[in-house]
N, C-alpha and C. Protein backbone atom coordinates (compact mmCIF):
# COMPACT_ATOMS: atom_id res chain seq x y z
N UNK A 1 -1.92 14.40 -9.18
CA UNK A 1 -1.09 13.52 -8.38
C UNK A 1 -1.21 13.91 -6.91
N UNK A 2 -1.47 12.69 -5.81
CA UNK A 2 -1.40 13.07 -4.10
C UNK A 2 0.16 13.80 -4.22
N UNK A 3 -0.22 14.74 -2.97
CA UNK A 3 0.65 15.13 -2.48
C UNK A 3 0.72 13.96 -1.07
N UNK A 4 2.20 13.28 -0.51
CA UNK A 4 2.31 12.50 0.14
C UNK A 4 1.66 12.84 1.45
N UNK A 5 2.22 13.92 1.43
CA UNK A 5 1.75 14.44 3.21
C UNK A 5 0.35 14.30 3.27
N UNK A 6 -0.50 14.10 2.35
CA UNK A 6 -2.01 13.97 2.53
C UNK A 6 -2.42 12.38 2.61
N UNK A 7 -1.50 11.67 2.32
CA UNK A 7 -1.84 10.27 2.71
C UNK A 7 -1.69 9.85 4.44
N UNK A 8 -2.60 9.08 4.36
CA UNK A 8 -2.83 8.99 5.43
C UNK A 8 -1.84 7.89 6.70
N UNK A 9 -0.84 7.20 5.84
CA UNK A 9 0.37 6.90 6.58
C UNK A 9 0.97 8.13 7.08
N UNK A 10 1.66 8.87 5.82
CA UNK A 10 2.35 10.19 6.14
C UNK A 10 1.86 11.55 6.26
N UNK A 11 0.58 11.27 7.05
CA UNK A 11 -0.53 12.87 7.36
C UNK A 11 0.38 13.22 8.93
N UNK A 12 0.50 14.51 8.81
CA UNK A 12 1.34 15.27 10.29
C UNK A 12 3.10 15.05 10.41
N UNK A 13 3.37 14.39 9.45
CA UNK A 13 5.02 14.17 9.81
C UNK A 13 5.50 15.21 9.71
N UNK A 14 6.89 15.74 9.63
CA UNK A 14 7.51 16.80 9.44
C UNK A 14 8.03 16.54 7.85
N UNK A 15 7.93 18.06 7.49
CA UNK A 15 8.53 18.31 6.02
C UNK A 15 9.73 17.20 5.74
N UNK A 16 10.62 17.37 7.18
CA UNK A 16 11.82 17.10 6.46
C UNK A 16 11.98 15.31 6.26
N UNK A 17 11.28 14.82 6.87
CA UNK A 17 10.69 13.49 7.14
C UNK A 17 10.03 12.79 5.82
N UNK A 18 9.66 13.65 5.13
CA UNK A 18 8.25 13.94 4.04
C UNK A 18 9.24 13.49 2.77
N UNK A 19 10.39 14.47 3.09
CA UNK A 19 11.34 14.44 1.69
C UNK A 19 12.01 13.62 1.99
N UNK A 20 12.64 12.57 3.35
CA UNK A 20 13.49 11.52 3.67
C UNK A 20 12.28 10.54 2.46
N UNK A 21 11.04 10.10 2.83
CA UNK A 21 10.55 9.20 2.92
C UNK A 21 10.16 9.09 0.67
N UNK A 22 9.97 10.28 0.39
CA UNK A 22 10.06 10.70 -0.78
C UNK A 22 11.23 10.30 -2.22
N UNK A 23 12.50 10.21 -1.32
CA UNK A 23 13.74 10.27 -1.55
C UNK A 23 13.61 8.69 -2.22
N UNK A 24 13.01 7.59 -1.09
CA UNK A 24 12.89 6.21 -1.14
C UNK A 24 12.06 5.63 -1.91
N UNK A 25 10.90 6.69 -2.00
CA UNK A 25 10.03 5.72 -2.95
C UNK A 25 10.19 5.89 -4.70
N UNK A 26 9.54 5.13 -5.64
CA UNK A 26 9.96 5.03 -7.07
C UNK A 26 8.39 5.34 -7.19
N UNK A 27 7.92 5.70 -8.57
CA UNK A 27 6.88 5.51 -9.18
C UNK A 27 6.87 4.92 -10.22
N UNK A 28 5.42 4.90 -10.37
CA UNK A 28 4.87 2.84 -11.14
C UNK A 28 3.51 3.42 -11.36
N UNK A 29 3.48 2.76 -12.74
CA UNK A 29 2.20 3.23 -13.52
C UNK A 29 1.71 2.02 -13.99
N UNK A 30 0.28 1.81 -13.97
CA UNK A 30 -0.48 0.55 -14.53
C UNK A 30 -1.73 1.29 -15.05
N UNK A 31 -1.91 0.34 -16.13
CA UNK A 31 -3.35 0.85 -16.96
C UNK A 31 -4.46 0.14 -16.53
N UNK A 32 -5.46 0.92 -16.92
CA UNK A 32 -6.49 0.08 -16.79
C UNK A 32 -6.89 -1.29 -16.75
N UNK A 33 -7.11 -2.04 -15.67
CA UNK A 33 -7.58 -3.70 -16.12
C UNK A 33 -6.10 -4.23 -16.08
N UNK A 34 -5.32 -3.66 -15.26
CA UNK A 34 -4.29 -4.66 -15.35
C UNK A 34 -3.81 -5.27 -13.73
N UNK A 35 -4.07 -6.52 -13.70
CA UNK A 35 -3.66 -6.88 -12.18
C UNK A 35 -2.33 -6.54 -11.39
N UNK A 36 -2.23 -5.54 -10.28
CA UNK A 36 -0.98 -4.87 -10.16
C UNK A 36 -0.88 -5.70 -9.16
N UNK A 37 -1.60 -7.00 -8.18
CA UNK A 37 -1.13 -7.77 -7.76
C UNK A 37 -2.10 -9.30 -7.22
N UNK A 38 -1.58 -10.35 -8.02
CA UNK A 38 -1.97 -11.43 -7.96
C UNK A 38 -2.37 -12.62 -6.53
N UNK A 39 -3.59 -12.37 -6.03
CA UNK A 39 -3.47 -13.13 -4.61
C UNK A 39 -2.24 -14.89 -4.98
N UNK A 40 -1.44 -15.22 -3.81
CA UNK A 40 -0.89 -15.93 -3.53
C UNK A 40 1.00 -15.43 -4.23
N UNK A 41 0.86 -14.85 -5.06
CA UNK A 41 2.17 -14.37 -5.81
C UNK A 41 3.29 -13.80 -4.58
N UNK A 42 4.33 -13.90 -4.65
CA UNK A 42 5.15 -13.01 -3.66
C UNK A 42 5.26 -11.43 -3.46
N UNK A 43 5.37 -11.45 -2.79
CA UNK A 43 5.36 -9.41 -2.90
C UNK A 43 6.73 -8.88 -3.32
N UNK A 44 6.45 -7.82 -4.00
CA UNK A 44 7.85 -7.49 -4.27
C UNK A 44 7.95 -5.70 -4.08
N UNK A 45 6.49 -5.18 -3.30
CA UNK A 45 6.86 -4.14 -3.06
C UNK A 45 5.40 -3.59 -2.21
N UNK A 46 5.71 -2.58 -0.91
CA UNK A 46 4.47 -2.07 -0.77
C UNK A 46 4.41 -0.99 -1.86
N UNK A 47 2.88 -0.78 -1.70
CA UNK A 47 1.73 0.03 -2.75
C UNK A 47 1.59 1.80 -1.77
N UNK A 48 1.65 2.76 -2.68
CA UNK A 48 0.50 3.99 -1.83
C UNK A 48 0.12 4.37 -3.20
N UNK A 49 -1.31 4.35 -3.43
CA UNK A 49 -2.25 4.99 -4.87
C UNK A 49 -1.69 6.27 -4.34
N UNK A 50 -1.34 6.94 -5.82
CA UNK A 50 -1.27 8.62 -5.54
C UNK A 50 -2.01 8.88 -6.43
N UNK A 51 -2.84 8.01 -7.80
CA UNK A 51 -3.86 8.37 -9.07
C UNK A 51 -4.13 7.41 -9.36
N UNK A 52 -6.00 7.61 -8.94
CA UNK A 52 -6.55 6.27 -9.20
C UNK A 52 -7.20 5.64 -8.61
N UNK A 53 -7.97 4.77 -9.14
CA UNK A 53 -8.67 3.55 -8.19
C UNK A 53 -8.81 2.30 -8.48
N UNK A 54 -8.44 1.33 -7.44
CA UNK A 54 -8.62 -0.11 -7.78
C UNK A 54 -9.21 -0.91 -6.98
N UNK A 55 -9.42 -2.04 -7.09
CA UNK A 55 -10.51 -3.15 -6.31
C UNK A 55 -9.32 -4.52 -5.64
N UNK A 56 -9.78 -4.48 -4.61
CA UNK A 56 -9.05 -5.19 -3.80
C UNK A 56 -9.81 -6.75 -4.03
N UNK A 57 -9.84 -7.95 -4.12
CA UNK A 57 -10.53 -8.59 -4.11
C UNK A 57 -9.74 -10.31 -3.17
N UNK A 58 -10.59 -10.39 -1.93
CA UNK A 58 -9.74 -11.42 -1.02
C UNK A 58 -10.25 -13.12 -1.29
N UNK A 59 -10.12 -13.62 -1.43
CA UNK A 59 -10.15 -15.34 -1.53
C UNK A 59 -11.55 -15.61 -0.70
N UNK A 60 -12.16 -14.69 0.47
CA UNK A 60 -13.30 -14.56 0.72
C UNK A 60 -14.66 -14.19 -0.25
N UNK A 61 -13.83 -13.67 -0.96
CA UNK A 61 -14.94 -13.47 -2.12
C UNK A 61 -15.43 -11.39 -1.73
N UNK A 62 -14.82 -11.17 -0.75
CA UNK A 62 -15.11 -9.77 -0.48
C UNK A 62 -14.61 -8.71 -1.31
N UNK A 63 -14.92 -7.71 -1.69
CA UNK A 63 -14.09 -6.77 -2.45
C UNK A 63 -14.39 -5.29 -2.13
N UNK A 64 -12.98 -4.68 -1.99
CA UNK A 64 -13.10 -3.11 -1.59
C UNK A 64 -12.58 -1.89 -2.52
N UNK A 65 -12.91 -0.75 -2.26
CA UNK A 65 -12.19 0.18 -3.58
C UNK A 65 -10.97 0.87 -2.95
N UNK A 66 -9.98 1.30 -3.48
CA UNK A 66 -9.08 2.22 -2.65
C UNK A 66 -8.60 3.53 -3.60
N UNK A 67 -8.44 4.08 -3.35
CA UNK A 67 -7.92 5.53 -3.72
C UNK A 67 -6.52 5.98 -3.80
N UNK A 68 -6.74 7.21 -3.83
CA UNK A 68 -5.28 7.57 -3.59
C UNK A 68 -5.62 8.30 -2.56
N UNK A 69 -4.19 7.89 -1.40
CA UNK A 69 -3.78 7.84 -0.29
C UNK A 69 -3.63 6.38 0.57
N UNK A 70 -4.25 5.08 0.01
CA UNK A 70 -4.52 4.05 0.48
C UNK A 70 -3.19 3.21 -0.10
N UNK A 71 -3.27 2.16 1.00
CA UNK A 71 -1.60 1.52 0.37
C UNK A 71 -2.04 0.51 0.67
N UNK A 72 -1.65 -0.50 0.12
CA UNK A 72 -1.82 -2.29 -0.35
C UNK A 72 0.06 -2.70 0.06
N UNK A 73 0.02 -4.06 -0.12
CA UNK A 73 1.17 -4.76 -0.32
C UNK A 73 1.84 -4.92 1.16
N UNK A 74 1.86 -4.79 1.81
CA UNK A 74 2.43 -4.98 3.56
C UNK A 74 2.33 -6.10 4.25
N UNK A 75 1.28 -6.80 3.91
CA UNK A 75 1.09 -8.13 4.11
C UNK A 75 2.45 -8.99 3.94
N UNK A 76 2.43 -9.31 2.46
CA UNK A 76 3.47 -10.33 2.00
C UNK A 76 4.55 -9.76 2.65
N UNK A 77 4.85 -8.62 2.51
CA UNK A 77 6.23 -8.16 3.01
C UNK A 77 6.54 -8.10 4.42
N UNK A 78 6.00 -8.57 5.39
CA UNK A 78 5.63 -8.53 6.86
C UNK A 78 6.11 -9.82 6.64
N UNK A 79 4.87 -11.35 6.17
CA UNK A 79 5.09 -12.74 6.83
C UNK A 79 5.35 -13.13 5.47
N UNK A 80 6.16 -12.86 4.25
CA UNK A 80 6.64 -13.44 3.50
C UNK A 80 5.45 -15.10 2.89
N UNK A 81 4.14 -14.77 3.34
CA UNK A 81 2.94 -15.53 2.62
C UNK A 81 2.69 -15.29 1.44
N UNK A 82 2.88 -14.54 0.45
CA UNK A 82 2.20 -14.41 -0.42
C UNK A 82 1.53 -13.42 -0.53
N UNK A 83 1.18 -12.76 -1.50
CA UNK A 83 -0.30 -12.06 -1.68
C UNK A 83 -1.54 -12.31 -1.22
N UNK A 84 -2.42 -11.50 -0.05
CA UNK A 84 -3.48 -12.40 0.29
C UNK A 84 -4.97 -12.16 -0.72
N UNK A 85 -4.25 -11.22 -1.30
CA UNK A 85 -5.50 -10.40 -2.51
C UNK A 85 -5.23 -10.47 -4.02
N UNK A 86 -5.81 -10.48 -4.81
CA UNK A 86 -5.64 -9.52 -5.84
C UNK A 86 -6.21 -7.87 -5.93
N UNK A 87 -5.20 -7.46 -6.56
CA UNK A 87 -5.65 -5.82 -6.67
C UNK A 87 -5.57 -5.62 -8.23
N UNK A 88 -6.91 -5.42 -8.64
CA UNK A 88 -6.94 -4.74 -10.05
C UNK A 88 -7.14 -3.37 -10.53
N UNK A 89 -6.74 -2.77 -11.12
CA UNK A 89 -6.76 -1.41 -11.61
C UNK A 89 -7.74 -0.94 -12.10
N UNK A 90 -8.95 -0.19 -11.07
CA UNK A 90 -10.13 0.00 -12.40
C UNK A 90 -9.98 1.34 -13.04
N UNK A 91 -8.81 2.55 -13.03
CA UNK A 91 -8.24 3.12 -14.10
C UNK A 91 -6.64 3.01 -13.91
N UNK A 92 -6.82 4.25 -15.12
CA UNK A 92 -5.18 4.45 -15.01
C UNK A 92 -4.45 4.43 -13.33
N UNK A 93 -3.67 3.97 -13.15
CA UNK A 93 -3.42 4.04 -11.76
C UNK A 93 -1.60 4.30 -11.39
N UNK A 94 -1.52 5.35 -10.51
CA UNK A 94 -0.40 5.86 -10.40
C UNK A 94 0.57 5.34 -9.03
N UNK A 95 1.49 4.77 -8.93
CA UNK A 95 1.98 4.38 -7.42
C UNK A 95 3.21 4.66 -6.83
N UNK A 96 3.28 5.27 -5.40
CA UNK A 96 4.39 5.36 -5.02
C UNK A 96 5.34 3.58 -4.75
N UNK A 97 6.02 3.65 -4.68
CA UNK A 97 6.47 2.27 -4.10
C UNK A 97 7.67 2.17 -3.43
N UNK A 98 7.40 1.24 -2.62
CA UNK A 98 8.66 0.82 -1.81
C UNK A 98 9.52 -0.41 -2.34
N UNK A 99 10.14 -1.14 -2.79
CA UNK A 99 10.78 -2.33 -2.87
C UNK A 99 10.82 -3.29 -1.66
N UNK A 100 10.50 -4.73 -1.81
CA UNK A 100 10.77 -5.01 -0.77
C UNK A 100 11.91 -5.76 0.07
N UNK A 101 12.99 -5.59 -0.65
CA UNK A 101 14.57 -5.08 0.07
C UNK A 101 14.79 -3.72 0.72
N UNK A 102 13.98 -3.17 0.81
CA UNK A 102 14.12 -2.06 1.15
C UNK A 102 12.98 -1.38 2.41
N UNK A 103 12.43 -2.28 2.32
CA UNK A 103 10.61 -2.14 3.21
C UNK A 103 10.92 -2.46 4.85
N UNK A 104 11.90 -3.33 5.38
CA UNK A 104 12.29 -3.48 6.45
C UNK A 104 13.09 -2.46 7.08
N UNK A 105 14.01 -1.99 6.56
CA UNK A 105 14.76 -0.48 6.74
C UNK A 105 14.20 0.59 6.47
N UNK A 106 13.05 0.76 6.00
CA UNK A 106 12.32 2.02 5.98
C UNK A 106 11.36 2.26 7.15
N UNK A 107 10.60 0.81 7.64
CA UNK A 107 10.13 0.96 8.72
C UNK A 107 10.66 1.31 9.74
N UNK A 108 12.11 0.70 10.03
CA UNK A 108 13.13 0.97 11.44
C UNK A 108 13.37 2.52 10.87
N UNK A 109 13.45 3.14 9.97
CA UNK A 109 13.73 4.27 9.87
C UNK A 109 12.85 5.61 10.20
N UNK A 110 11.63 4.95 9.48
CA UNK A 110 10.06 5.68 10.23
C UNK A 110 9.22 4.94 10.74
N UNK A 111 9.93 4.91 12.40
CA UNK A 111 8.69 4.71 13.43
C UNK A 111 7.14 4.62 13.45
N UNK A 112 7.51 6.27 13.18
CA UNK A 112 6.19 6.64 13.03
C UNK A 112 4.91 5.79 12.04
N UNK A 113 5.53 5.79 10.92
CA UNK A 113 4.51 5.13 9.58
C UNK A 113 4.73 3.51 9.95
N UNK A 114 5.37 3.06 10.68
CA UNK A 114 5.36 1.84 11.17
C UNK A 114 4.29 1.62 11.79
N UNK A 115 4.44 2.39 12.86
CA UNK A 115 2.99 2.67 13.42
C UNK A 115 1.55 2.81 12.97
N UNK A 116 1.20 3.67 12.51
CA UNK A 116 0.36 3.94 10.95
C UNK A 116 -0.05 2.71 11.02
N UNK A 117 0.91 2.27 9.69
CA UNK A 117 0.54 1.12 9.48
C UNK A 117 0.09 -0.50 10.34
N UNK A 118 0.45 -0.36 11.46
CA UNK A 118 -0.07 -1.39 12.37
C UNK A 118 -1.55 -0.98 12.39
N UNK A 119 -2.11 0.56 12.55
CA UNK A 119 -3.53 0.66 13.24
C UNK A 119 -3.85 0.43 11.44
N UNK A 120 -3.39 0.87 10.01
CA UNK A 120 -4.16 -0.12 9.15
C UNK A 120 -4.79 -1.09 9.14
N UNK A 121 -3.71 -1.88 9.38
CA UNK A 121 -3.81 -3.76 8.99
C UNK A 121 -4.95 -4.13 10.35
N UNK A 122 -4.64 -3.56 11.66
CA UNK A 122 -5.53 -3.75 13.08
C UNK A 122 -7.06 -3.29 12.29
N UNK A 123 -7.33 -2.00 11.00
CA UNK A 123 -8.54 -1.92 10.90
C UNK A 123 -8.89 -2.80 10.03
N UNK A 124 -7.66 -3.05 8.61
CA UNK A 124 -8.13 -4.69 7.99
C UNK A 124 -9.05 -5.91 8.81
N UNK A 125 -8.53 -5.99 9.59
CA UNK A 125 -8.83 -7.45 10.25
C UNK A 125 -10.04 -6.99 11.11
N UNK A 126 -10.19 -5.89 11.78
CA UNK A 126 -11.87 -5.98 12.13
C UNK A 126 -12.54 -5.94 11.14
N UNK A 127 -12.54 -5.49 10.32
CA UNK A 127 -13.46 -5.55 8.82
C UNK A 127 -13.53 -6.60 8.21
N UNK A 128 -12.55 -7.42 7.78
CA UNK A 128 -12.60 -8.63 7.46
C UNK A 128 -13.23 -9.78 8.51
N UNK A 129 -13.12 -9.59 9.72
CA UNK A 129 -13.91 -9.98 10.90
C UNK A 129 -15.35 -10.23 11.37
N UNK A 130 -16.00 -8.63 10.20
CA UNK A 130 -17.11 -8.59 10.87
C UNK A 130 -18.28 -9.21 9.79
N UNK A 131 -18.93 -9.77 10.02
CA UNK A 131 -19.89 -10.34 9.28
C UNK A 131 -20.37 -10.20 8.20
């Protein structure tokens, strides 16, 4: 299982920050081959893999792998669109999670991973951008 502080939202925070942010999240287990999220569906929580790997796959027809330390789901929960992907499980796959009643107050709470997460989604979109 990741240790959080090695993900790359929450790489350098402080311990005590580590266990605030810890406190909030739930874990969520999916098996193999099972879609943990349906492009166009509503979101109902961000993603961080802590075991595992799955395939991102966008309506472009593009598809990426992610790991643990990589987090999905921020999208829908940002502009309330939908899912812009599906994400399938190509193993057992382990997840921290946020709820997303709860995803707006965690950001005002950590700045910081707010942040983070903007230069994510900013590297999403050049990638998806580039040819």
């Amino acid at each position: 299982m990741l240790d959080l502080k090695a993900t790359k939202l929450f790489q350098g925070l402080p311990d005590g920050e580590i266990k605030k942010i810890q406190r909030q999240l739930k874990m969520v287990q999916h098996p193999k081959g099972h879609e943990i999220v349906v492009r166009g569906d509503g979101g109902v929580g961000f993603m961080i893999i802590t075991d595992g790997t799955v395939t991102v796959s966008t309506v472009q027809g593009k598809a990426r792998k992610l790991g643990p330390g990589d987090s999905f789901g921020e999208m829908a929960l940002l502009d309330h669109e939908g899912r812009s992907a599906t994400v399938k499980a190509d193993t057992d796959v382990s997840l921290a999670t946020i709820p997303e009643w709860g995803f707006k107050s965690f950001l005002a709470e950590h700045p910081e991973v707010a942040y983070r997460l903007l230069q994510v989604l900013s590297q999403r979109i050049r990638q998806a951008e580039r040819p």
